[in-house]
Every structure is written in structure tokens, then in C-alpha cells.
Protein backbone atom coordinates (compact mmCIF):
# COMPACT_ATOMS: atom_id res chain seq x y z
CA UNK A 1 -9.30 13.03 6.31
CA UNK A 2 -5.87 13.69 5.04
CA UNK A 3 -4.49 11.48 2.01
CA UNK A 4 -1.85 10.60 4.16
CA UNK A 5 -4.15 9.24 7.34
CA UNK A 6 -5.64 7.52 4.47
CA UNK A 7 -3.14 5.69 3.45
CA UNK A 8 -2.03 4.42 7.03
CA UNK A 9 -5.57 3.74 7.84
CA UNK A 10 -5.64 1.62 4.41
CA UNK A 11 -2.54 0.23 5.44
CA UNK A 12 -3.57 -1.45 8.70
CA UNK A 13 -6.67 -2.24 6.98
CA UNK A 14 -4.91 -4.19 4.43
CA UNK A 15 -2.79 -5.62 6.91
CA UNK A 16 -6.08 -6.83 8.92
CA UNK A 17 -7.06 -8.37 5.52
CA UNK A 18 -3.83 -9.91 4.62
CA UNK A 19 -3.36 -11.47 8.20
CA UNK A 20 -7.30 -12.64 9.06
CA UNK A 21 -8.93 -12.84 5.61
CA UNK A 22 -11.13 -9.67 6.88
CA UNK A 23 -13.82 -8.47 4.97
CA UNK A 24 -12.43 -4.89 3.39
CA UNK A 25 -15.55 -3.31 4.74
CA UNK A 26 -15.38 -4.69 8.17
CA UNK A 27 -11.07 -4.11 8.13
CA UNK A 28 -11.98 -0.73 7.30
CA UNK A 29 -14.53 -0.22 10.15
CA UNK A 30 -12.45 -1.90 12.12
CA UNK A 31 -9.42 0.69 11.76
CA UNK A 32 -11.47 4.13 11.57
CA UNK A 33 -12.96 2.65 14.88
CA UNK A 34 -15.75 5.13 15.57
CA UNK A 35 -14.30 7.84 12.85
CA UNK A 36 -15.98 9.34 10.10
CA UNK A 37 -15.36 6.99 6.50
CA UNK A 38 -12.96 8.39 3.80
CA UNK A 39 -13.69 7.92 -0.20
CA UNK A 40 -9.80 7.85 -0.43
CA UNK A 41 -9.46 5.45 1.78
CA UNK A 42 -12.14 2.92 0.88
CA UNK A 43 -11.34 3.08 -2.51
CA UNK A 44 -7.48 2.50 -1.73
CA UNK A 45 -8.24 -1.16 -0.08
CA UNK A 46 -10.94 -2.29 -2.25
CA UNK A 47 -8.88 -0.57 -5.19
CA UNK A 48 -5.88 -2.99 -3.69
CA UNK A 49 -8.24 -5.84 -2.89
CA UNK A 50 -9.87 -6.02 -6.44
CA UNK A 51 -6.42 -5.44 -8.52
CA UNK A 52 -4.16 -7.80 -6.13
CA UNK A 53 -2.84 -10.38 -8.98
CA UNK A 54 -2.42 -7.55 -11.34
CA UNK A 55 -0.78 -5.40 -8.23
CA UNK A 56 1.83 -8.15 -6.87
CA UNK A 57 2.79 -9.45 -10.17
CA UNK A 58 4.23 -5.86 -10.99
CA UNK A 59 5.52 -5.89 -7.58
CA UNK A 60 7.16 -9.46 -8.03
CA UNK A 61 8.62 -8.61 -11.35
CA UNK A 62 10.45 -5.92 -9.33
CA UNK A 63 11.71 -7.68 -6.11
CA UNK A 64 15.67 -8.94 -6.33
CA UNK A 65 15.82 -12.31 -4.55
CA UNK A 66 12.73 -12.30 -2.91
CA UNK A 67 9.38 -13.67 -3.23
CA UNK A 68 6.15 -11.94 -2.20
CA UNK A 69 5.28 -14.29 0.87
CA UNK A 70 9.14 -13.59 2.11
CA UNK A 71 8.02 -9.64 2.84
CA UNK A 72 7.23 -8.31 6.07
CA UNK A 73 3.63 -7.51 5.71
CA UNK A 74 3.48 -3.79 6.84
CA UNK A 75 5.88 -3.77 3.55
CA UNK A 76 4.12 -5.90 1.72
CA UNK A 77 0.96 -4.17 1.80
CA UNK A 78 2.99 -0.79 1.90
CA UNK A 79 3.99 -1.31 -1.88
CA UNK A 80 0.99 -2.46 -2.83
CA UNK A 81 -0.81 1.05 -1.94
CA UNK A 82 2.00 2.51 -3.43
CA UNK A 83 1.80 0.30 -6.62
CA UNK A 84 -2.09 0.49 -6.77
CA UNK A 85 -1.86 4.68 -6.82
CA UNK A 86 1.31 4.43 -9.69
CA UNK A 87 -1.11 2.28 -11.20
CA UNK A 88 -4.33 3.41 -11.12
CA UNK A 89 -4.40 6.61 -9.64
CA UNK A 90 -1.37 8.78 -11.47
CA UNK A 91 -3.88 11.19 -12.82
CA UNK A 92 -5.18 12.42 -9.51
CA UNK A 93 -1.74 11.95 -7.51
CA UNK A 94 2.27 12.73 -9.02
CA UNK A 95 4.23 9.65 -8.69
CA UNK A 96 6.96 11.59 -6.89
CA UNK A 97 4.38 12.65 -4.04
CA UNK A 98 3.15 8.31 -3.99
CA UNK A 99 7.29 7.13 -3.48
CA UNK A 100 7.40 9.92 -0.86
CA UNK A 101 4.67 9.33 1.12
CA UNK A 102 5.28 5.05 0.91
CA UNK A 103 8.75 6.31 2.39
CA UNK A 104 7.46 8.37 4.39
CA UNK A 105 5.00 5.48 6.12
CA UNK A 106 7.53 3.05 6.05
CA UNK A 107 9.97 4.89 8.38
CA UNK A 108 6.54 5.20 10.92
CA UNK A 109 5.28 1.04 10.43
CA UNK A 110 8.08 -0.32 9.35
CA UNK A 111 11.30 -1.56 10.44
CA UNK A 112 15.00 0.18 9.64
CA UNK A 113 15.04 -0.92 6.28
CA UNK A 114 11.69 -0.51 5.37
CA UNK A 115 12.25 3.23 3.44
CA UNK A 116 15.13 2.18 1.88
CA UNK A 117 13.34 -1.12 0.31
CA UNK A 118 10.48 0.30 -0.05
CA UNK A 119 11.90 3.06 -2.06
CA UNK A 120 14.48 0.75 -4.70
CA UNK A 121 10.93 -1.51 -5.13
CA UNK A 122 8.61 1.49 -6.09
CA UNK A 123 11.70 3.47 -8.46
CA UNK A 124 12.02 0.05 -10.42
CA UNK A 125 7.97 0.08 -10.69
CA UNK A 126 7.60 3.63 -11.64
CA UNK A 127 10.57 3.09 -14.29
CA UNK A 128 8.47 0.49 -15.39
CA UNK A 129 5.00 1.70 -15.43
């Protein structure tokens, strides 16, 4: 599996989670639907799942004027992917290639603002980081 199918199959597995209270295992099952797993996939949700407080504090201390809860969820759970890999994964992955590819899935999930939101969040984060 591509890193990118990856990363939109964590993506609507996080959203599963974030929506129902899934299981990670079952969300993930759920979205591969038949397919074979991923190791870069699994360990993107339960990567997001385990580091969530640590992952949407940096994310909050980098929102202007909103909160968290006010996000749509595709973006939501966009940036935190996104945040998760600047975080924990910047060894194995440039940062430039994470912002692109959050962009990238935000113009696909998201709405028309999505990129460009998604993009001013995870500059502030990687200045920060």
C-alpha cells in the first residue's frame, strides 16, 4: 500500500473513531474492508490514538480563534496525522513531503478551505516543532 492510501485509509479510520468511539483495530478493518493490512497505516491511528493529548495540544496551541471541537472532523483528524508524522515520524518522512500530502488530502475529503487551513495550521506546527 502506498503511504498516501495510508494516510486516507487512516484518515477515515480516525474519523470512524472520532465519530463512534470505534475500536482502532475494528475502524481499521472496517476501512481496508476485505484489503490486505498496512504497517503504515496501523501504526498511523494507533500512533494518533495513543499520542492524542500530546497531538491536539500542539495542534490547539496553533489554531487562531478556534477550539478543537469547532473543526470539521475530516480536518480535525487531517492535522492530527499530519502532526503525529512532524512529530513522531520526521526521521522516516521530510516534513515538506507530510504538509504536502495533508494538502494534498484535504483538497480530496475536505471542503474549499480545507488546504488552505490545513496548510497555515501545519507551517505554524512545523515552525514550532
Amino acid at each position: 500500500m502506498k503511504r498516501r492510501t495510508a494516510r486516507e485509509k487512516a484518515l477515515q479510520a480516525l474519523f470512524q473513531i472520532d465519530v463512534s468511539n470505534s475500536e482502532p483495530s475494528s475502524a481499521i478493518e472496517h476501512v481496508l474492508d476485505g484489503e490486505a493490512g498496512d504497517e503504515y497505516l496501523t501504526g498511523l491511528v494507533s500512533g494518533v490514538v495513543e499520542n492524542k493529548a500530546k497531538i491536539d495540544g500542539l495542534i490547539v496551541e496553533n489554531l487562531e480563534k478556534w477550539s478543537i471541537d469547532r473543526l470539521a472532523t475530516v480536518d480535525r483528524n487531517l492535522l492530527r496525522i499530519a502532526v503525529y508524522e512532524l512529530m513522531f515520524l520526521q526521521e522516516e518522512v521530510p516534513k515538506n513531503v507530510i504538509l504536502d500530502e495533508a494538502i494534498e488530502i484535504a483538497k480530496i475529503y475536505g471542503d474549499d478551505q480545507s488546504s488552505k487551513f490545513i496548510n497555515a495550521v501545519l507551517s505554524k506546527v512545523k515552525q514550532n516543532l
